[in-house]
C-alpha atoms as a PDB file:
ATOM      1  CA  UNK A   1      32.317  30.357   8.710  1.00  0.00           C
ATOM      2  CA  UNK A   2      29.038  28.196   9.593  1.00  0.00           C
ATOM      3  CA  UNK A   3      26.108  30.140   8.482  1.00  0.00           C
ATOM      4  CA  UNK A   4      22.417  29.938  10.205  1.00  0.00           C
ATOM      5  CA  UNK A   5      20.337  28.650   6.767  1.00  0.00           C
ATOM      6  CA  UNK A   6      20.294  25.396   5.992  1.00  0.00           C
ATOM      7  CA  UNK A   7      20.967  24.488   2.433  1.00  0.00           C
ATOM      8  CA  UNK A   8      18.830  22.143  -0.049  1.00  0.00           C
ATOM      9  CA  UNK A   9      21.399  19.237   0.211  1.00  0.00           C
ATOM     10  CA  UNK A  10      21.437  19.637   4.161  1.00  0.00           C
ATOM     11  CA  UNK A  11      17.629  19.340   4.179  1.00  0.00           C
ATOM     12  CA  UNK A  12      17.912  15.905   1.586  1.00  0.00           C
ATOM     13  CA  UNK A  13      20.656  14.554   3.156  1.00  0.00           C
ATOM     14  CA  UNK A  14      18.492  15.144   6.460  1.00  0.00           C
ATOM     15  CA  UNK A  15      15.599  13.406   4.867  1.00  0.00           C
ATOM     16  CA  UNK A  16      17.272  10.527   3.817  1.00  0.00           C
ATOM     17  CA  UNK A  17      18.963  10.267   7.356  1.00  0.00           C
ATOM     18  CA  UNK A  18      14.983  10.054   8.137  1.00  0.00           C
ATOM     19  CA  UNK A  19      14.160   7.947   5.848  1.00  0.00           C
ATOM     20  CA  UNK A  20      16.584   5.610   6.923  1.00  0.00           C
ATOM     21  CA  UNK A  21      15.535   5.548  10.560  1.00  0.00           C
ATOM     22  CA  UNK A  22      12.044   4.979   9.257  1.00  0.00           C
ATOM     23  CA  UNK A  23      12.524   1.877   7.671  1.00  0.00           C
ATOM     24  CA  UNK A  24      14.530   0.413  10.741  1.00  0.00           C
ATOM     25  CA  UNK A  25      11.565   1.642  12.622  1.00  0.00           C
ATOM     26  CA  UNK A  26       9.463  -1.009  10.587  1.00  0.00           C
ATOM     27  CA  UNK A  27      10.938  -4.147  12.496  1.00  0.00           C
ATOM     28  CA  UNK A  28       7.695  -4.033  14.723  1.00  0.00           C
ATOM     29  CA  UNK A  29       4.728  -5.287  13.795  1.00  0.00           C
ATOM     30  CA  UNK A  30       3.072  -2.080  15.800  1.00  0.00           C
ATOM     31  CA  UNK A  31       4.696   0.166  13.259  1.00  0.00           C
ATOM     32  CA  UNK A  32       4.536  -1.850  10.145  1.00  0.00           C
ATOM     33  CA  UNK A  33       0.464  -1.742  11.216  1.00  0.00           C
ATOM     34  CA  UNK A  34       0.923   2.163  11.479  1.00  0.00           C
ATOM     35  CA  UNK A  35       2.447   2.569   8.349  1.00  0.00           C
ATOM     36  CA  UNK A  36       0.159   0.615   6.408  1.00  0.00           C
ATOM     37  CA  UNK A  37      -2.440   2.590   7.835  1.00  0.00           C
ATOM     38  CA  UNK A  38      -0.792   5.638   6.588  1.00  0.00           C
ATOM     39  CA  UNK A  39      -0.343   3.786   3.027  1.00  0.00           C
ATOM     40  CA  UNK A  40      -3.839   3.376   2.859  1.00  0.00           C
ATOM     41  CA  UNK A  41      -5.008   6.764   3.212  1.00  0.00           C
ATOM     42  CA  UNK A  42      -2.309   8.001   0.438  1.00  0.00           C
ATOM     43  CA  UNK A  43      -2.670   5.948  -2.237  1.00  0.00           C
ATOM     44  CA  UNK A  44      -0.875   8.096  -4.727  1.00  0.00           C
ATOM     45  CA  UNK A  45       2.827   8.384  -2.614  1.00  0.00           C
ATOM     46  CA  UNK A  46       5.973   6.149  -3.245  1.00  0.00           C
ATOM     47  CA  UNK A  47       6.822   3.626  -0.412  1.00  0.00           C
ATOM     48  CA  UNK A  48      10.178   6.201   0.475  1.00  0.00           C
ATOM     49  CA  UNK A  49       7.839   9.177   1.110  1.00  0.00           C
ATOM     50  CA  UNK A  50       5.070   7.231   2.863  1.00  0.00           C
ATOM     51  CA  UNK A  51       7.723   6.221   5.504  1.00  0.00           C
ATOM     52  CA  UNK A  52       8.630   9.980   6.116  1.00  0.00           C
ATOM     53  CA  UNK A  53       5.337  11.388   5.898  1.00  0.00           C
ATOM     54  CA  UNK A  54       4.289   8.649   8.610  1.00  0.00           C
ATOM     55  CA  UNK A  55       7.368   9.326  10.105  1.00  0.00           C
ATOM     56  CA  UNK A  56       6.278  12.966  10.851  1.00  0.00           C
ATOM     57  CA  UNK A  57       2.784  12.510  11.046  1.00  0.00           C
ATOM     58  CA  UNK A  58       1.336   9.184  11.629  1.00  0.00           C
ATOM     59  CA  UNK A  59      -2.320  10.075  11.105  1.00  0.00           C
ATOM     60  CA  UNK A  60      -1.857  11.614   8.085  1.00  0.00           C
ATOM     61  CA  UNK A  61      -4.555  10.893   5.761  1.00  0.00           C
ATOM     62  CA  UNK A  62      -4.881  13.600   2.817  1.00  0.00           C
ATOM     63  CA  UNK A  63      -1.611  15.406   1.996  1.00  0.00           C
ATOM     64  CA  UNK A  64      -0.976  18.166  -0.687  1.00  0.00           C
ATOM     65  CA  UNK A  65       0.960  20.853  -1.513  1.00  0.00           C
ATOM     66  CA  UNK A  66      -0.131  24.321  -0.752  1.00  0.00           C
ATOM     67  CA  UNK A  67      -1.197  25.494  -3.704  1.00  0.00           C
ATOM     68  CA  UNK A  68      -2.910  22.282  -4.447  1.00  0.00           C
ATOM     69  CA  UNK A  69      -5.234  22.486  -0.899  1.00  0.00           C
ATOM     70  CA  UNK A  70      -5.413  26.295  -2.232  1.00  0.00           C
ATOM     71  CA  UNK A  71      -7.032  24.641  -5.668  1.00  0.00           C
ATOM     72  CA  UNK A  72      -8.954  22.564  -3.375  1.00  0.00           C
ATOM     73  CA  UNK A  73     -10.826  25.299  -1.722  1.00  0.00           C
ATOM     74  CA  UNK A  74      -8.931  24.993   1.536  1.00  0.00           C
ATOM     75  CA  UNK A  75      -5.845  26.799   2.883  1.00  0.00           C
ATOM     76  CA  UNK A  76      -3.151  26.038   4.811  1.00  0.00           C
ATOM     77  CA  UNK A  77      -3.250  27.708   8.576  1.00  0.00           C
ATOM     78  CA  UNK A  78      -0.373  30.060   9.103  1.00  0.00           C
ATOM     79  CA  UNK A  79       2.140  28.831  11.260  1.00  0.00           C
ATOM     80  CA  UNK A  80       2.038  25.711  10.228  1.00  0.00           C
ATOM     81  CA  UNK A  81       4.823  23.591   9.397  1.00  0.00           C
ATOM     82  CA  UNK A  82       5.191  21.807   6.119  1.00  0.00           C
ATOM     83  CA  UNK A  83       5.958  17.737   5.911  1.00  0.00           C
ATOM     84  CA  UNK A  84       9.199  17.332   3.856  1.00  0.00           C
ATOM     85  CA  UNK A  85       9.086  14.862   0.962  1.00  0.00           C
ATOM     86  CA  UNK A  86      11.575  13.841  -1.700  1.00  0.00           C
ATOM     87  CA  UNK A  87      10.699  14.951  -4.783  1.00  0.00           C
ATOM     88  CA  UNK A  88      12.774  14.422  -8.337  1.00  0.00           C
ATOM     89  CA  UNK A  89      14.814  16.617  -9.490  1.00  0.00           C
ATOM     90  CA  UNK A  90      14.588  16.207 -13.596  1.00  0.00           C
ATOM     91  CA  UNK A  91      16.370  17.575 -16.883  1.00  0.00           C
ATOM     92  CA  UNK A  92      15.222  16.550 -20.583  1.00  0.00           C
ATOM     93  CA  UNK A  93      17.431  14.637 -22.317  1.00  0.00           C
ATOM     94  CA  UNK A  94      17.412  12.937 -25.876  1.00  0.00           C
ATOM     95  CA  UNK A  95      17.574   9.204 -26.704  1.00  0.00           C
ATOM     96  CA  UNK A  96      20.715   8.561 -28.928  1.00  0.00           C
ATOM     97  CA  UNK A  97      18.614   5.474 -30.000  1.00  0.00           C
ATOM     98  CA  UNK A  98      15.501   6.892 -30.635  1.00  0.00           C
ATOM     99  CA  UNK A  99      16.026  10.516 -30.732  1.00  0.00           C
ATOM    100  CA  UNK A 100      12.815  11.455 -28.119  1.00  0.00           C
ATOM    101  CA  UNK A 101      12.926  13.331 -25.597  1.00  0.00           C
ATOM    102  CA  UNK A 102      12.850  11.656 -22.368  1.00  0.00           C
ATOM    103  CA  UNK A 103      12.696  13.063 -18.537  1.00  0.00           C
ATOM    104  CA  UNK A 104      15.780  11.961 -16.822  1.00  0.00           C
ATOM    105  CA  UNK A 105      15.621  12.114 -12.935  1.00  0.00           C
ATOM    106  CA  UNK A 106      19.162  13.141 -11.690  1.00  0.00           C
ATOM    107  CA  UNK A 107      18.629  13.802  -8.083  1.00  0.00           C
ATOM    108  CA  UNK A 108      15.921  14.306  -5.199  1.00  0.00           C
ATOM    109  CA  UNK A 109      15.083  17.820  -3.464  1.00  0.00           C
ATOM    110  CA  UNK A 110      13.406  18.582  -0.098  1.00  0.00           C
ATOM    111  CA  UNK A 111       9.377  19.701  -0.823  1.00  0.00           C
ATOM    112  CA  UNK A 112       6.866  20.452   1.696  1.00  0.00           C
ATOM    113  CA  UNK A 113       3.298  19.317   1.896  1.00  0.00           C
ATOM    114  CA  UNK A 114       0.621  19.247   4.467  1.00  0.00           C
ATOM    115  CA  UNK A 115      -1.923  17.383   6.266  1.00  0.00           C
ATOM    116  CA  UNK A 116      -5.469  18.473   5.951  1.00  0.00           C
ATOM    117  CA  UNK A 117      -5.247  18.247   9.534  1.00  0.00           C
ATOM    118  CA  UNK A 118      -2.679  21.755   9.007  1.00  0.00           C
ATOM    119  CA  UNK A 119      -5.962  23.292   6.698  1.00  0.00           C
ATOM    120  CA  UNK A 120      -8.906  25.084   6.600  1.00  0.00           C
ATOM    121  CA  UNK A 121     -12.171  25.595   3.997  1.00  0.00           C
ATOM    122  CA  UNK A 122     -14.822  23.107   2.510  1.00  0.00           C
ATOM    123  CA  UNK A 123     -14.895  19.641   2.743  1.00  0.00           C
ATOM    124  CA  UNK A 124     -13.509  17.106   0.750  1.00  0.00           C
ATOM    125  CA  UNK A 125     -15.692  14.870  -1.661  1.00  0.00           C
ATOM    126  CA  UNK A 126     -16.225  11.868   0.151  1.00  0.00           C
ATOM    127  CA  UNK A 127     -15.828   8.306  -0.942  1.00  0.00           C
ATOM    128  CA  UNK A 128     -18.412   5.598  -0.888  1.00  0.00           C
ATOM    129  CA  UNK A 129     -17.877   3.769   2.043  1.00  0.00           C
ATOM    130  CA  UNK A 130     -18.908  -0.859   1.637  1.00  0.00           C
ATOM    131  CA  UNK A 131     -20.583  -2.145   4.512  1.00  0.00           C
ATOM    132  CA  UNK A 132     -19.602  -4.942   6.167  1.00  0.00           C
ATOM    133  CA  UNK A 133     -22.490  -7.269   5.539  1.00  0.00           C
ATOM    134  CA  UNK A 134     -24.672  -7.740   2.669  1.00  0.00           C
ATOM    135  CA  UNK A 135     -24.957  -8.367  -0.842  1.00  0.00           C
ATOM    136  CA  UNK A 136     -22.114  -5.332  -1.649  1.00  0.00           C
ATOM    137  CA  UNK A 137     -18.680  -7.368   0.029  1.00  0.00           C
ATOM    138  CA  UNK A 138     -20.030 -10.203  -1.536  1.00  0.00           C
ATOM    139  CA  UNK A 139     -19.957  -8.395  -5.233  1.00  0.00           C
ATOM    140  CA  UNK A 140     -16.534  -7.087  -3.933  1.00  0.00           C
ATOM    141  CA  UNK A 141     -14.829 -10.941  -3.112  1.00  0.00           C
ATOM    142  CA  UNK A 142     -16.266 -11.571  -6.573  1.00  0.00           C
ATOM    143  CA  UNK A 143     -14.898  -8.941  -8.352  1.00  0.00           C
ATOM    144  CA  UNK A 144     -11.850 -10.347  -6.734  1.00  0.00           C
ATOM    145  CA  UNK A 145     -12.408 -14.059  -7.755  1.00  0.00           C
ATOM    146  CA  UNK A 146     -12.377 -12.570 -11.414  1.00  0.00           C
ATOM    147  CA  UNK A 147      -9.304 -11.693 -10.874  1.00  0.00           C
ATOM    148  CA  UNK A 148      -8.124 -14.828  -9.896  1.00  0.00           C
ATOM    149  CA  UNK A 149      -9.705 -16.608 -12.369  1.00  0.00           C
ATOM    150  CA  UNK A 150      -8.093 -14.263 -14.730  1.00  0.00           C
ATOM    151  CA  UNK A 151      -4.367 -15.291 -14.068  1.00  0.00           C
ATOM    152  CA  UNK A 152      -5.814 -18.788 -15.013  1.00  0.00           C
ATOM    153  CA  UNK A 153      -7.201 -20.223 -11.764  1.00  0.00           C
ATOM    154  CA  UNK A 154      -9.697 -22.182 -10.783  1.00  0.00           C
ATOM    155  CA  UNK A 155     -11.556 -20.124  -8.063  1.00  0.00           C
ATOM    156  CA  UNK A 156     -14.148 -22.071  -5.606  1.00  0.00           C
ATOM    157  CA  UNK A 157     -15.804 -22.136  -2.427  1.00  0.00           C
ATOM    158  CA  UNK A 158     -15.678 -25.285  -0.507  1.00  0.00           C
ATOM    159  CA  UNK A 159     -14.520 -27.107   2.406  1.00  0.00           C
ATOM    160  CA  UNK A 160     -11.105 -26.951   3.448  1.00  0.00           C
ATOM    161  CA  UNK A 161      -8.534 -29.540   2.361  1.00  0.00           C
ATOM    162  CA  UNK A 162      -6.947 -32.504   4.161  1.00  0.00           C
ATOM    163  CA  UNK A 163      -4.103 -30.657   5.814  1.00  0.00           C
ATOM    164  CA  UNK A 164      -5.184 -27.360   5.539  1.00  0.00           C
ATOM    165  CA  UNK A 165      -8.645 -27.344   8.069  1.00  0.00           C
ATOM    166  CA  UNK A 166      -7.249 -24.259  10.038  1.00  0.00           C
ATOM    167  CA  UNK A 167      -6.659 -22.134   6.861  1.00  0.00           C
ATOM    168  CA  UNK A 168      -9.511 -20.010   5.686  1.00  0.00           C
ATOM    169  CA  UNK A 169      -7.996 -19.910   2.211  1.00  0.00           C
ATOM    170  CA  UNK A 170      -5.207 -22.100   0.011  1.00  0.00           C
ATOM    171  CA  UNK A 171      -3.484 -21.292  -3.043  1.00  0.00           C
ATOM    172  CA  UNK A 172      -2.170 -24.490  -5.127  1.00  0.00           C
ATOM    173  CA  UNK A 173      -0.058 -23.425  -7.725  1.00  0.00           C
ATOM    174  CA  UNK A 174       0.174 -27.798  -8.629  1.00  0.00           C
ATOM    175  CA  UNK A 175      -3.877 -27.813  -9.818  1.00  0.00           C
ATOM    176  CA  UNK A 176      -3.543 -23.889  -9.965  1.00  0.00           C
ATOM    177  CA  UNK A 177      -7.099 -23.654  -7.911  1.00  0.00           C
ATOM    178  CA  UNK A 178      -7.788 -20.851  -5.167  1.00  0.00           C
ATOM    179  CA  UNK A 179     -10.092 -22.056  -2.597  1.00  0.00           C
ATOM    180  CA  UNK A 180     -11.517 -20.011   0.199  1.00  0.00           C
ATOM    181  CA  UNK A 181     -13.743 -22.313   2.623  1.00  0.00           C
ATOM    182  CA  UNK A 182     -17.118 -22.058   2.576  1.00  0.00           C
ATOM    183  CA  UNK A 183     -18.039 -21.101   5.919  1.00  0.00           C
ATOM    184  CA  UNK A 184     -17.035 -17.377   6.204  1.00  0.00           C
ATOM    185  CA  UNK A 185     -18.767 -14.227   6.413  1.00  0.00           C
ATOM    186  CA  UNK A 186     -19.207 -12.441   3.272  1.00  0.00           C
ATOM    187  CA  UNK A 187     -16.737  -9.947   4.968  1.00  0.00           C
ATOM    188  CA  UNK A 188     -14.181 -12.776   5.782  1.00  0.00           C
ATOM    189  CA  UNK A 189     -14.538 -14.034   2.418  1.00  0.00           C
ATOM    190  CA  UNK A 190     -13.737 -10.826   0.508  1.00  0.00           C
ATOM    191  CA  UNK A 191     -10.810 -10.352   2.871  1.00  0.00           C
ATOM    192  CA  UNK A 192      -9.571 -13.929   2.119  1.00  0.00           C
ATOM    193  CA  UNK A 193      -9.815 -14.004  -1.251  1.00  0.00           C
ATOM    194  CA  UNK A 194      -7.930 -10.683  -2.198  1.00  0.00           C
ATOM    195  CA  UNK A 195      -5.045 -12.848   0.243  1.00  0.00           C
ATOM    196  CA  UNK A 196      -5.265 -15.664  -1.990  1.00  0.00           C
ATOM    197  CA  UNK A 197      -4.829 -13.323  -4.323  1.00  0.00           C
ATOM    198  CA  UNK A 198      -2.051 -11.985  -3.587  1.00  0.00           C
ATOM    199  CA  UNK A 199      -0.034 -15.371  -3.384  1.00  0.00           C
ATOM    200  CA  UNK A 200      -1.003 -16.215  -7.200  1.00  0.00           C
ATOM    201  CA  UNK A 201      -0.103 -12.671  -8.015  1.00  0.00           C
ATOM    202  CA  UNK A 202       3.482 -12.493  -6.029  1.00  0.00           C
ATOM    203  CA  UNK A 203       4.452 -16.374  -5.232  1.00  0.00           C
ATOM    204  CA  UNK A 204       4.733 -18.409  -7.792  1.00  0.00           C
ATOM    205  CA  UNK A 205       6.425 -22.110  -7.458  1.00  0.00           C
ATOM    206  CA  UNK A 206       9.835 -20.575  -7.999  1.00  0.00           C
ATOM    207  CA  UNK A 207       9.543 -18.058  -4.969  1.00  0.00           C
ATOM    208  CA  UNK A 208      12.421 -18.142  -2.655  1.00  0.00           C
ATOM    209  CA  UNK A 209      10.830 -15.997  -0.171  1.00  0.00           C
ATOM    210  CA  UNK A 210      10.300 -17.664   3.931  1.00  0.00           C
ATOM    211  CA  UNK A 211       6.886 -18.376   4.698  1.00  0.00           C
ATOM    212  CA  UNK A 212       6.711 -15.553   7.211  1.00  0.00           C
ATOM    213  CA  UNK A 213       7.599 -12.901   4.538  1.00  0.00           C
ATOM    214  CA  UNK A 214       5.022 -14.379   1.919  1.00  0.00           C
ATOM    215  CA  UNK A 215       2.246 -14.366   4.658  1.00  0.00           C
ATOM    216  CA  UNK A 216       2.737 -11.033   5.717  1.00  0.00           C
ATOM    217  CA  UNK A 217       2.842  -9.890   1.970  1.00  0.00           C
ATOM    218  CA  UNK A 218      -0.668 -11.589   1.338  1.00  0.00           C
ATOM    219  CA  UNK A 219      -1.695 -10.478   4.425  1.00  0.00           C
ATOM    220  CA  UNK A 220      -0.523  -6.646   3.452  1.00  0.00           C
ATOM    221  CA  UNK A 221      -1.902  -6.532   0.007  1.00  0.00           C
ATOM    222  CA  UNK A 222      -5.571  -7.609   1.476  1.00  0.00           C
ATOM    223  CA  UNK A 223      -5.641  -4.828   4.180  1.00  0.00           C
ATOM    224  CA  UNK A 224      -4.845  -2.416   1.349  1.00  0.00           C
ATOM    225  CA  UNK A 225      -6.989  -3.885  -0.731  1.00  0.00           C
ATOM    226  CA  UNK A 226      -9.951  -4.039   1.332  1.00  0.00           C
ATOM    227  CA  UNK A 227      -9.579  -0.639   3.415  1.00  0.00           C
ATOM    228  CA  UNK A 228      -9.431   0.756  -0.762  1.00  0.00           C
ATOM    229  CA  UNK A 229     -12.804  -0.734  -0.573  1.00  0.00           C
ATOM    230  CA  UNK A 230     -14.308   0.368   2.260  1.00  0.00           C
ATOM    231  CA  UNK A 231     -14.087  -2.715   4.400  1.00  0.00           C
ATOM    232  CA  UNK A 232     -13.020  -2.682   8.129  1.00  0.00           C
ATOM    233  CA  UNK A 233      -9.539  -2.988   8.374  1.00  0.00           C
ATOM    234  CA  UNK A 234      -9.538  -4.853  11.788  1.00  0.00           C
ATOM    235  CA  UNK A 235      -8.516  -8.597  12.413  1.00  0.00           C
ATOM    236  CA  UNK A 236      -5.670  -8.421  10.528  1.00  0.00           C
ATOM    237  CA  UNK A 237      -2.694 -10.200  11.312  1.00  0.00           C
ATOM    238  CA  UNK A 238       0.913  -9.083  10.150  1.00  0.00           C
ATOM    239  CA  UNK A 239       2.985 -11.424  12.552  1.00  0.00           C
ATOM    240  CA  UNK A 240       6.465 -10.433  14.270  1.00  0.00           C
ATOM    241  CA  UNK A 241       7.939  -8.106  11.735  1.00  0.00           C
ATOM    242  CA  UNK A 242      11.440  -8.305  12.707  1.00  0.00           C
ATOM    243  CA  UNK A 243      11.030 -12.406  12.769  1.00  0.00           C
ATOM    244  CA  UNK A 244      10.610 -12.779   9.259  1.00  0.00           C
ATOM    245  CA  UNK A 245      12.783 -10.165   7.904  1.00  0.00           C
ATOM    246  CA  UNK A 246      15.237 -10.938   9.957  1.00  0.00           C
ATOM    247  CA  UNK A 247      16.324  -7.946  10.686  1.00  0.00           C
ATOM    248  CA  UNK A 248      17.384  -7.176   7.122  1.00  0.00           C
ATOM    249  CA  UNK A 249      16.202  -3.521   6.231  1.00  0.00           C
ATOM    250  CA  UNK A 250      16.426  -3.906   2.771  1.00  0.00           C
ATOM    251  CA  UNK A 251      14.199  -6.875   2.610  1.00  0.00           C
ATOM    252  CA  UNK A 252      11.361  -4.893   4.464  1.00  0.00           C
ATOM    253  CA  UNK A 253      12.105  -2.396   1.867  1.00  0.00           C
ATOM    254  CA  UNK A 254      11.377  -4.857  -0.943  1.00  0.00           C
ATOM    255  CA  UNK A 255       8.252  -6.419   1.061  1.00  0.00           C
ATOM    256  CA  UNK A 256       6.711  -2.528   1.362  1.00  0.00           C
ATOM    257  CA  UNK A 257       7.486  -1.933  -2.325  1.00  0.00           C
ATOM    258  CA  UNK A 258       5.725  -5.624  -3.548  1.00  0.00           C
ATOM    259  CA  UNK A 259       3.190  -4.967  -1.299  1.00  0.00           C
ATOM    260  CA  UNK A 260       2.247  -1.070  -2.669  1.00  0.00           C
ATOM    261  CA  UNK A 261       2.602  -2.264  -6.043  1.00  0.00           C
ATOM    262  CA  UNK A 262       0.728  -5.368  -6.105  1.00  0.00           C
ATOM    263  CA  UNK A 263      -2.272  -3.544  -3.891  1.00  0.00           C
ATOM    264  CA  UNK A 264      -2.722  -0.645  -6.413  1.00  0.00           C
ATOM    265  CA  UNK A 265      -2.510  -2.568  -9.413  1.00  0.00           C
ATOM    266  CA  UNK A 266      -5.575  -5.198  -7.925  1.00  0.00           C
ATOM    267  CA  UNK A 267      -7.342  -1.591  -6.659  1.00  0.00           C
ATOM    268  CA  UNK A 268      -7.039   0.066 -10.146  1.00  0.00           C
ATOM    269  CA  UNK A 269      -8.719  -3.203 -11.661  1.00  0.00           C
ATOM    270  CA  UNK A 270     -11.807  -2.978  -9.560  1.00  0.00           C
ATOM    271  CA  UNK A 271     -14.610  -0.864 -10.079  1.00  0.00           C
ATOM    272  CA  UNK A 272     -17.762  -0.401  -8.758  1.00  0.00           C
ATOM    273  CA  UNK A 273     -20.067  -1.075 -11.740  1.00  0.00           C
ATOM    274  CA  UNK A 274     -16.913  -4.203 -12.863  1.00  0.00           C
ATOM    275  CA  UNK A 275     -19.482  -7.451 -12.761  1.00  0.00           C
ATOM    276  CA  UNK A 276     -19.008  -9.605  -9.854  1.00  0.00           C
ATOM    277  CA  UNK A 277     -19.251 -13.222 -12.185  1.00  0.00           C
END
């Protein structure tokens, strides 16, 4: 007898169905752009539950559980319906080695958050917002630049190289020098440097990743990067998707997890009172 509910392991195994269809989704540069944009706006989500909430709502840009927007002076309006997330399913279990306790995850359930966009009540703190000209994206690309120097660059500003005049940046890993040219916009700058960035951080000599995918991880990481910032996320350039993956979903898979990774861990290292020299 088929009943009417539908059962936890329906709703996962629907959600992963979704999840799946997401990630095909992907090939196009169109929705890789989308879900970046969603990425950007919920910094604190894995890359699987980004591409479902984008899936179901792809202008989500605060998401919470009910009784965290209830903590958060808001509430959810009635009749609204919840986005489904995976979320782990965990039991305790000890460490023959070590004897500690440890949280093993055995499994994923079906949750339900919601957009702001599905609440009600008193605003949200707001977060300082970096102009696009002045002396505070120029602080910003130097922030950065410490961070290149950091991995044991050289970082300078210059003229472009023999070979490389169309490039606004180039990462050597022979001399291991980062230069960004010297006729940018502060804006362009900041933007080019957390790209170059990304190559010393994710492409060293003994990469084996195409061109394509390497550029459009670079290219990925600095959108992140910047919107974190404040900067205006247009002009960005992502190239045909589908091209440089190939098709392959589980390489767009590993791209969107390199990318999340390697974009939060530059984020969590810059601060607005970290010195800019």
């Amino acid at each position: 007898m088929q009943t009417e509910t539908t059962t936890t392991t329906d709703k996962t195994d629907e959600l992963l169905d979704q999840l799946h269809a997401g990630i095909e989704a992907l090939t196009t540069t169109e929705a890789w752009t989308a879900w970046l944009d969603v990425a950007r706006h919920l910094p604190s989500y894995s890359f699987n539950n980004l591409i479902l909430l984008w899936s179901q709502n792809p202008n989500a840009t605060h998401v919470a559980g009910y009784r965290a927007w209830k903590n958060l002076g808001r509430q959810v309006r009635r009749g609204e319906t919840g986005l489904r997330i995976l979320a782990p399913c965990t039991y305790k279990d000890t460490d023959e080695d070590t004897g500690e306790d440890r949280q093993v995850i055995r499994g994923f359930r079906s949750v339900a958050v919601f957009d702001i966009s599905q609440t009600d009540g008193a605003p949200l703190p707001q977060a300082p917002v970096i102009t696009l000209t002045g002396e505070v994206p120029r602080l910003f690309r130097q922030q950065l630049s410490c961070l290149v120097r950091a991995e044991g660059f050289t970082f300078r500003i210059g003229p472009r190289p023999p070979g490389h005049e169309a490039a606004n940046g180039l990462t050597d890993w022979g001399t291991r020098t980062v230069i960004v040219r010297d006729d940018l916009t502060d804006a362009q700058a900041a933007k080019t440097t957390a790209h170059e960035l990304a190559h010393v951080l994710l492409h060293g000599p003994d990469c084996r990743l195409n061109r394509g995918t390497r550029e459009i991880e670079a290219e990925s990481v600095a959108y992140l990067v910047c919107a974190a910032a404040g900067l205006d996320a247009a002009g960005y350039s992502f190239g045909y998707v589908a091209g440089w993956a190939g098709g392959d979903l589980e390489a767009i898979a590993d791209t969107a997890g390199r990318v999340l990774d390697i974009a939060r861990s530059i984020t969590a290292r810059l601060t607005p009172d970290a010195p800019g020299v």
